[in-house]
Structures are given as C-alpha cells and as structure tokens.
PDB file of N, CA and C in Angstrom:
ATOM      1  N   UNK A   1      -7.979  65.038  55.235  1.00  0.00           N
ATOM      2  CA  UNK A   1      -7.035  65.448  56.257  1.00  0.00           C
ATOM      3  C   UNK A   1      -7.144  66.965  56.440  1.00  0.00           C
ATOM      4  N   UNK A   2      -6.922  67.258  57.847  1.00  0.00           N
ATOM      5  CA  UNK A   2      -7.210  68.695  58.270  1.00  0.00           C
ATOM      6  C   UNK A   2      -6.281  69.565  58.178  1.00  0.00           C
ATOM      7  N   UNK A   3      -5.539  70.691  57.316  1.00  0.00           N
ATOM      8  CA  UNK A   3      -4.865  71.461  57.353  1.00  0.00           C
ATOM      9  C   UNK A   3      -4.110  71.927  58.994  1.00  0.00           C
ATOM     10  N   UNK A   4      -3.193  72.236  58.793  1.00  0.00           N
ATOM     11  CA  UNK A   4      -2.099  72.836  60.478  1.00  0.00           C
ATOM     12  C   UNK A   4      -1.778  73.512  59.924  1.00  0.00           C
ATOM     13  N   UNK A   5      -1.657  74.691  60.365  1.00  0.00           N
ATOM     14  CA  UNK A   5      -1.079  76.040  59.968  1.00  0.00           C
ATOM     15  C   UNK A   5       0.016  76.277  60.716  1.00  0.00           C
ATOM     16  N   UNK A   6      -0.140  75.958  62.120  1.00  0.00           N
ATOM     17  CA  UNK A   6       1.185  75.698  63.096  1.00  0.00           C
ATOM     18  C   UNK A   6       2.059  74.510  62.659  1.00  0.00           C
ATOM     19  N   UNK A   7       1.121  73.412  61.992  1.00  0.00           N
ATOM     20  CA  UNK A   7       2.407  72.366  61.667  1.00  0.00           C
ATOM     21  C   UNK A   7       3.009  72.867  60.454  1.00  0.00           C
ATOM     22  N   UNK A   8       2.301  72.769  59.390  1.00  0.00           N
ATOM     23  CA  UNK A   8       3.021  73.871  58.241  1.00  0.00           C
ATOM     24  C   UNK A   8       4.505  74.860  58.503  1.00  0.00           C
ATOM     25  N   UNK A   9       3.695  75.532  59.462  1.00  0.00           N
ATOM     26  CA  UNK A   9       5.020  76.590  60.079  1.00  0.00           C
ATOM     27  C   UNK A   9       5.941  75.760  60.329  1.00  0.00           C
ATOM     28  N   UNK A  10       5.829  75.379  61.234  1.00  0.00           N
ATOM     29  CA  UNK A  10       6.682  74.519  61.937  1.00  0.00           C
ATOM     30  C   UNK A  10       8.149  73.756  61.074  1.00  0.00           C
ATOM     31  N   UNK A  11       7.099  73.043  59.816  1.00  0.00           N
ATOM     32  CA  UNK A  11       7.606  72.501  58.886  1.00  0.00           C
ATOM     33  C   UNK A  11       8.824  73.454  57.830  1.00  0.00           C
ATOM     34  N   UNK A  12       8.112  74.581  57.431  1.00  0.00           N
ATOM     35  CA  UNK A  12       8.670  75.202  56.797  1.00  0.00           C
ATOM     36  C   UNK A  12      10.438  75.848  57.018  1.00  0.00           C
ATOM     37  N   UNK A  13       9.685  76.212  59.075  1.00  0.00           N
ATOM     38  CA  UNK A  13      11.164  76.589  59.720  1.00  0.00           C
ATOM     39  C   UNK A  13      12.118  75.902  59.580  1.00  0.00           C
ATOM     40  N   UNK A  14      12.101  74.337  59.616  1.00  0.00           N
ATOM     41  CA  UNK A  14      12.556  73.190  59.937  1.00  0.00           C
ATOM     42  C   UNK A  14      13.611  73.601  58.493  1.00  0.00           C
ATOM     43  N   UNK A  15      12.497  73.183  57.475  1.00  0.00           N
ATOM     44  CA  UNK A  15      13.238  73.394  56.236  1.00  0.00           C
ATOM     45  C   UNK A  15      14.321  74.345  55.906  1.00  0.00           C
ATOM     46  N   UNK A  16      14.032  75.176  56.617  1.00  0.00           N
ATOM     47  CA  UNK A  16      14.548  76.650  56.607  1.00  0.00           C
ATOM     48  C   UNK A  16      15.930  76.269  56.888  1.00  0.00           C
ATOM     49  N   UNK A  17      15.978  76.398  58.473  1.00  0.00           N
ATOM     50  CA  UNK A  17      17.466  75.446  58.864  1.00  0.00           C
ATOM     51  C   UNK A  17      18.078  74.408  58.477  1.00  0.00           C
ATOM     52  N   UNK A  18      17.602  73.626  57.893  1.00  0.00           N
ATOM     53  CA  UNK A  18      18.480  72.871  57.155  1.00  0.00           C
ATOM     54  C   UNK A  18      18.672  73.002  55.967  1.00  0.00           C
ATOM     55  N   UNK A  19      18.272  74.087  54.852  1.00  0.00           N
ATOM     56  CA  UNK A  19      19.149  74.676  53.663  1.00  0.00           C
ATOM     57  C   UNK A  19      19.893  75.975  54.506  1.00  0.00           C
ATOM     58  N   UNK A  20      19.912  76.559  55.476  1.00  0.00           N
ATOM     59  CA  UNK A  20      21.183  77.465  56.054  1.00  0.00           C
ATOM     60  C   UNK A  20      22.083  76.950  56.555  1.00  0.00           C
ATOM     61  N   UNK A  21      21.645  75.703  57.168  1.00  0.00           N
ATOM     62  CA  UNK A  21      23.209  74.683  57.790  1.00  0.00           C
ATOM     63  C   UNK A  21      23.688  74.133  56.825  1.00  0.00           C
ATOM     64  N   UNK A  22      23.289  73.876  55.438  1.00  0.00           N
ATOM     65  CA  UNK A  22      23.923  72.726  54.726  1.00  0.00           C
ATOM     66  C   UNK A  22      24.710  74.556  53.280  1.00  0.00           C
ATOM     67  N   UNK A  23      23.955  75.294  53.543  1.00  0.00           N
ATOM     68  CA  UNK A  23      24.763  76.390  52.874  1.00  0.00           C
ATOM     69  C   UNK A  23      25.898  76.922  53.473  1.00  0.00           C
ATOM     70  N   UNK A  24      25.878  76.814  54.770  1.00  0.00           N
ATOM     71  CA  UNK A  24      27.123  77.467  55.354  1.00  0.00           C
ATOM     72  C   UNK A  24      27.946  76.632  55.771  1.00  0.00           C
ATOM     73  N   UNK A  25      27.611  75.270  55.428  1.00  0.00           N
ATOM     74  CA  UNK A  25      28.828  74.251  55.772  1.00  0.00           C
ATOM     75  C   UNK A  25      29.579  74.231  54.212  1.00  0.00           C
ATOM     76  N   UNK A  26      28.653  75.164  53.257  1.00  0.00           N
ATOM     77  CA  UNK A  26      29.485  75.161  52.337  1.00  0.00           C
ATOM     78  C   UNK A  26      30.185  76.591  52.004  1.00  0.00           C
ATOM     79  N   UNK A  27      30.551  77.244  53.383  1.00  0.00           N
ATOM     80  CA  UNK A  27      31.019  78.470  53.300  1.00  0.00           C
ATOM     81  C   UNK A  27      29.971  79.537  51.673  1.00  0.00           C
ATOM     82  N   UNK A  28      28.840  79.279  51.629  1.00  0.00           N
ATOM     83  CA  UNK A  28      28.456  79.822  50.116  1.00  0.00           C
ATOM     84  C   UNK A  28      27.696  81.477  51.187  1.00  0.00           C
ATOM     85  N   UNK A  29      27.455  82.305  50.915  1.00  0.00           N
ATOM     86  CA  UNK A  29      26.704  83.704  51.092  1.00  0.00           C
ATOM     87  C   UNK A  29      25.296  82.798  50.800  1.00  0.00           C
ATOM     88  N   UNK A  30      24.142  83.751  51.042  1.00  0.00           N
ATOM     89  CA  UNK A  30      22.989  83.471  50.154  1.00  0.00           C
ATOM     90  C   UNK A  30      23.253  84.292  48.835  1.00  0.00           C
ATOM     91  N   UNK A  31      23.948  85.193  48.839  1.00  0.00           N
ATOM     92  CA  UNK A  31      23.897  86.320  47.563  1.00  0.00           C
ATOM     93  C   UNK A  31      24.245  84.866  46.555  1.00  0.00           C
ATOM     94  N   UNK A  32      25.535  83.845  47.100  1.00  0.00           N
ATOM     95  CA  UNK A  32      26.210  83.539  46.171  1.00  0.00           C
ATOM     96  C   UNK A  32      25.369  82.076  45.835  1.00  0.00           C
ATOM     97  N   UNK A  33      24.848  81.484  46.800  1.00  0.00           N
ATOM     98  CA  UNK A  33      23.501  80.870  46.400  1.00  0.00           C
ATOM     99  C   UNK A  33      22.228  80.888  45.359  1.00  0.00           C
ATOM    100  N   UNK A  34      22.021  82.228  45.620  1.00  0.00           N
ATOM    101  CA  UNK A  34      21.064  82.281  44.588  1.00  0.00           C
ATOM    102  C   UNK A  34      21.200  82.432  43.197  1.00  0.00           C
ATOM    103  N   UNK A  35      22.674  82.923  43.341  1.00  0.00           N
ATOM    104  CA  UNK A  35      23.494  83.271  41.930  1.00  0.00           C
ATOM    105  C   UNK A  35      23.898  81.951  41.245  1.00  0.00           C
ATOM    106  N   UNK A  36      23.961  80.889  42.316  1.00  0.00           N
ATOM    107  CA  UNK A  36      23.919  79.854  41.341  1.00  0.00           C
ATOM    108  C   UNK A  36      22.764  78.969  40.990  1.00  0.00           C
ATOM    109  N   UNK A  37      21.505  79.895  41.487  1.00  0.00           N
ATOM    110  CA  UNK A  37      20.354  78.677  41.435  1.00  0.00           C
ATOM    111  C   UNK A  37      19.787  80.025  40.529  1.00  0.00           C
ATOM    112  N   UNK A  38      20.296  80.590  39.942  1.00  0.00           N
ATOM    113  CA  UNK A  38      19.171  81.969  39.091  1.00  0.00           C
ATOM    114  C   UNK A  38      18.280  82.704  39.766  1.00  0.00           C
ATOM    115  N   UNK A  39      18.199  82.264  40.971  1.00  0.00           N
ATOM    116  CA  UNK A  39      17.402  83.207  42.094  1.00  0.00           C
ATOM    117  C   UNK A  39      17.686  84.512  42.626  1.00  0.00           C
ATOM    118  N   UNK A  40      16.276  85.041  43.356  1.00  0.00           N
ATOM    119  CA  UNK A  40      17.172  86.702  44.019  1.00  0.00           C
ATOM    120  C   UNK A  40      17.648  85.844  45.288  1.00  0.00           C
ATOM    121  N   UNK A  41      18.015  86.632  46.300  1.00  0.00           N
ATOM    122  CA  UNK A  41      18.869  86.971  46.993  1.00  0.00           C
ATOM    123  C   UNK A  41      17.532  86.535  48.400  1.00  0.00           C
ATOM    124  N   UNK A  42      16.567  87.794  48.406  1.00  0.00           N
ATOM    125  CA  UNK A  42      15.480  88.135  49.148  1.00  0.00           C
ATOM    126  C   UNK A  42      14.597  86.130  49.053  1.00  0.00           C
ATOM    127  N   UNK A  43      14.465  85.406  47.930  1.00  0.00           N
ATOM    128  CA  UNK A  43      13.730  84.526  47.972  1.00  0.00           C
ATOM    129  C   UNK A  43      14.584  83.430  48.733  1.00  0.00           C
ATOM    130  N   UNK A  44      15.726  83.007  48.784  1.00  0.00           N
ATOM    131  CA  UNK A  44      17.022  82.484  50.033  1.00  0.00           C
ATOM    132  C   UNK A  44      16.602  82.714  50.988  1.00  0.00           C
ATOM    133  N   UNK A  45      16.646  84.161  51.649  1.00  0.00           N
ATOM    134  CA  UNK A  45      16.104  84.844  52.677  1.00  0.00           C
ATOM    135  C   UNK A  45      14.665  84.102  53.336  1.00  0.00           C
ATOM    136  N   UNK A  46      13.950  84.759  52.609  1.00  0.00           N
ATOM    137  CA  UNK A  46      12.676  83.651  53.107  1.00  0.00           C
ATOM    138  C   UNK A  46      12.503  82.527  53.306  1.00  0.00           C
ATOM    139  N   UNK A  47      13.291  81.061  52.076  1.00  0.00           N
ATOM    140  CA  UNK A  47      12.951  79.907  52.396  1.00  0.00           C
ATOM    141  C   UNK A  47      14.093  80.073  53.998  1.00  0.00           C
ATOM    142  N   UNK A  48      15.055  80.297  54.098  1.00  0.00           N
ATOM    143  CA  UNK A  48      16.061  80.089  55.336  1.00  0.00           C
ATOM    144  C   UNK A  48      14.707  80.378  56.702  1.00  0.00           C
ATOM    145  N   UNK A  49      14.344  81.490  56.207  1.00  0.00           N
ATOM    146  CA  UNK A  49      13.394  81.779  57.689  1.00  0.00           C
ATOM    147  C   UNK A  49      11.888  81.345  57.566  1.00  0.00           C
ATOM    148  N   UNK A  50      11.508  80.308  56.760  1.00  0.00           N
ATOM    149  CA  UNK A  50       9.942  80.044  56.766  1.00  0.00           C
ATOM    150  C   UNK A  50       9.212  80.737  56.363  1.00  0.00           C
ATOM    151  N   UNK A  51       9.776  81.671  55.679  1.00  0.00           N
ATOM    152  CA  UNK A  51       8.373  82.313  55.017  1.00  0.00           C
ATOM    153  C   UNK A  51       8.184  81.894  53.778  1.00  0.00           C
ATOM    154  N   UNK A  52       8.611  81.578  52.736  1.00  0.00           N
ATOM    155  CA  UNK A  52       8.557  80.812  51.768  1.00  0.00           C
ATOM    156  C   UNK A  52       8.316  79.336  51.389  1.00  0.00           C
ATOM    157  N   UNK A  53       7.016  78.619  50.298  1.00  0.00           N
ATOM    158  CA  UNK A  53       7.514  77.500  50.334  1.00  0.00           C
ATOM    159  C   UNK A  53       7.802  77.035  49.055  1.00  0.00           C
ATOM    160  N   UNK A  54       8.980  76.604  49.139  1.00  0.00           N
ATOM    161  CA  UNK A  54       9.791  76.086  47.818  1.00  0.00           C
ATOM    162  C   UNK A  54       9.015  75.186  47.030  1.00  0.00           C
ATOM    163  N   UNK A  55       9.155  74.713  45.675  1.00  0.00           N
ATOM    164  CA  UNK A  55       8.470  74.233  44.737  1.00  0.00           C
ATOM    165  C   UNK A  55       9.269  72.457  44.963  1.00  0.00           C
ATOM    166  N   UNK A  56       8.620  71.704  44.308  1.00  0.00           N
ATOM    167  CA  UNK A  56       9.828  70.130  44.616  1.00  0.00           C
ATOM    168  C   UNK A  56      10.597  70.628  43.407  1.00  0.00           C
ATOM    169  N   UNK A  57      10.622  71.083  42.169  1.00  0.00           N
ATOM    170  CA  UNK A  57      11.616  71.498  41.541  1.00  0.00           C
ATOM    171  C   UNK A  57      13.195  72.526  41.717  1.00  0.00           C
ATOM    172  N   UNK A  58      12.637  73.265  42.711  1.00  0.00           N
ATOM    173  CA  UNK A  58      13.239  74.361  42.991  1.00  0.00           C
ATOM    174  C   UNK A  58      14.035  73.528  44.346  1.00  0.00           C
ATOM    175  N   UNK A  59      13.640  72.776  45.111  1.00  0.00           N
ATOM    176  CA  UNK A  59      13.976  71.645  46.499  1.00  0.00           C
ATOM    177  C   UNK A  59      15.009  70.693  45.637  1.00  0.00           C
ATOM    178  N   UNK A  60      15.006  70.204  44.369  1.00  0.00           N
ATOM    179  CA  UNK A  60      15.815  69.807  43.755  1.00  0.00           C
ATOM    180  C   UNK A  60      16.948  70.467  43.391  1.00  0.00           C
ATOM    181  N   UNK A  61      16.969  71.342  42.798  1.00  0.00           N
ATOM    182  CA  UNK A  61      17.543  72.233  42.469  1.00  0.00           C
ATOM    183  C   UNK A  61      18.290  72.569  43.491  1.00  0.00           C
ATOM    184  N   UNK A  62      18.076  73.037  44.665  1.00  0.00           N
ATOM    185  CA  UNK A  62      18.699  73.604  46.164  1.00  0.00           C
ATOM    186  C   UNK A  62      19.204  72.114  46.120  1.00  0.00           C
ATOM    187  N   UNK A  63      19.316  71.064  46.314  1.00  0.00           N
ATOM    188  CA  UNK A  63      19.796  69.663  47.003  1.00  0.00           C
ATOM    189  C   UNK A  63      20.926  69.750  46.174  1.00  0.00           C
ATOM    190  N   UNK A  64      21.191  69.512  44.762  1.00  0.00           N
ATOM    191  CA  UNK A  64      22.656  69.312  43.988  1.00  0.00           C
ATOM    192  C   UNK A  64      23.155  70.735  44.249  1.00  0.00           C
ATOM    193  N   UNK A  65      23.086  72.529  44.701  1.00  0.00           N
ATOM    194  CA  UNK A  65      23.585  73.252  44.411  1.00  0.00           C
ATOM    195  C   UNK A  65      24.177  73.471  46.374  1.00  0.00           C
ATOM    196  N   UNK A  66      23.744  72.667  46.904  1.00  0.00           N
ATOM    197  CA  UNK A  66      24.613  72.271  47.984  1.00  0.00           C
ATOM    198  C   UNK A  66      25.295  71.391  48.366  1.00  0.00           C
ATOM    199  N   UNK A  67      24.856  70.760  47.399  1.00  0.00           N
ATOM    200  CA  UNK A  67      26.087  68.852  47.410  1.00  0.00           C
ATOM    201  C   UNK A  67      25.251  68.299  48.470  1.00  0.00           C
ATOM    202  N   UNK A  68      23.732  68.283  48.611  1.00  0.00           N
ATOM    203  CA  UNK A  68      23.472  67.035  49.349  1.00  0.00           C
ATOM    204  C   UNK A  68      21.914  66.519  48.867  1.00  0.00           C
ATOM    205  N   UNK A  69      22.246  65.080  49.159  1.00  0.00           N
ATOM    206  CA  UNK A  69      20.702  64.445  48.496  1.00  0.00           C
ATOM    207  C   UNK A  69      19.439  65.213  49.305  1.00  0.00           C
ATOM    208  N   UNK A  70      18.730  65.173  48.314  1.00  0.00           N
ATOM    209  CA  UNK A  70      16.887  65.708  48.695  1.00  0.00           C
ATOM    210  C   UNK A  70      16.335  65.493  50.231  1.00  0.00           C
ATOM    211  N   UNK A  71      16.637  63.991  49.932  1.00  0.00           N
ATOM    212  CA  UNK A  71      16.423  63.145  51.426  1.00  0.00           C
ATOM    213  C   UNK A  71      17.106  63.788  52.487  1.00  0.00           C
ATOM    214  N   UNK A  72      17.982  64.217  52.322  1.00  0.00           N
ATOM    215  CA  UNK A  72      18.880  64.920  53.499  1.00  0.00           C
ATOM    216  C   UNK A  72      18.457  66.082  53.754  1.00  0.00           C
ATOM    217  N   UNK A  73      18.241  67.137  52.946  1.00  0.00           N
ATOM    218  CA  UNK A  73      17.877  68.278  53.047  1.00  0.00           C
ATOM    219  C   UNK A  73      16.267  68.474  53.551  1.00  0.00           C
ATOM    220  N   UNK A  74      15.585  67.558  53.354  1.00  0.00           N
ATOM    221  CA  UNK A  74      14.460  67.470  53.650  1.00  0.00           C
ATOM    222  C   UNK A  74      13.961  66.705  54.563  1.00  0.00           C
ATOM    223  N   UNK A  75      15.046  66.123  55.483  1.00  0.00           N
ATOM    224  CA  UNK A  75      14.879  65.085  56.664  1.00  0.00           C
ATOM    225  C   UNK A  75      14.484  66.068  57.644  1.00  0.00           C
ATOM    226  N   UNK A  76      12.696  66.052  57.883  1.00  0.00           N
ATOM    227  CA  UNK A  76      12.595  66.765  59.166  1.00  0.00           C
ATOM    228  C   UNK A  76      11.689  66.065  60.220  1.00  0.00           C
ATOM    229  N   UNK A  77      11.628  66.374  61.653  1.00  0.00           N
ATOM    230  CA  UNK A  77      10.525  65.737  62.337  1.00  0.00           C
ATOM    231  C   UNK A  77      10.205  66.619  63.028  1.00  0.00           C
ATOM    232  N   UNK A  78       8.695  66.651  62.411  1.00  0.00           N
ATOM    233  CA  UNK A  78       7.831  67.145  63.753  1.00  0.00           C
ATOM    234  C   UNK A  78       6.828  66.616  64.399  1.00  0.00           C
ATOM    235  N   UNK A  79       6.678  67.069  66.048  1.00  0.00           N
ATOM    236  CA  UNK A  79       5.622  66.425  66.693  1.00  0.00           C
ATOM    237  C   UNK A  79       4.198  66.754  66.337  1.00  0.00           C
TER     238      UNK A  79
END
C-alpha cells in the first residue's frame, strides 16, 4: 500500500479535533490535560493541531483522561 501524506494529514487533523472537542466538553485547559497525562503542555498543542502523531499507548491514555472510549475518540472519516 502507497503512503498519502495528504491523507495522513488529513487524518491527523481529524484526530486533532476530536481530542479538543472531547477536552473542552470537559471544560479541562490543555495545561490541565497534560498535567494529568504527565505530558508538556506544547505536545497537547500539536496533537490538537496535527502536527503530532500520538503513540496507541499514549491514544489510550488520552481516551480514559477524557472519559471517552478509544473508539470514540478515534472515530474519523476520510475521503
């Protein structure tokens, strides 16, 4: 299978927005996010805007420290 660098992106953004919607439906900061996942501040920052890509450990980790299953947080579609 052929690498997408645009789908990748694409993907990542996706991801992005849905750990910032599911953080701010929990009224949390990112400061106060990362403070509970042992993270900086700056690495929040990035996964929220696609520049980062999270580990499946660390995607775990983010799913219980927002109160929602994996599956949810990671429900994305792209064309």
């Amino acid at each position: 299978m052929k690498k997408n660098p645009s789908k990748n992106r694409k993907l990542l953004k996706h991801l992005g927005l849905n750990i910032k919607f599911y953080r701010k439906k929990l009224n949390l900061t990112q400061e106060k996010l990362a403070e509970i996942l042992d993270a900086e501040r700056s690495y929040i920052t990035a996964l929220e805007s696609g520049n980062k890509s999270p580990s499946l450990y660390f995607l775990q980790e983010l799913s219980e420290a927002l109160n929602v299953k994996l599956k949810d947080l990671t429900d994305i579609k792209i064309n």
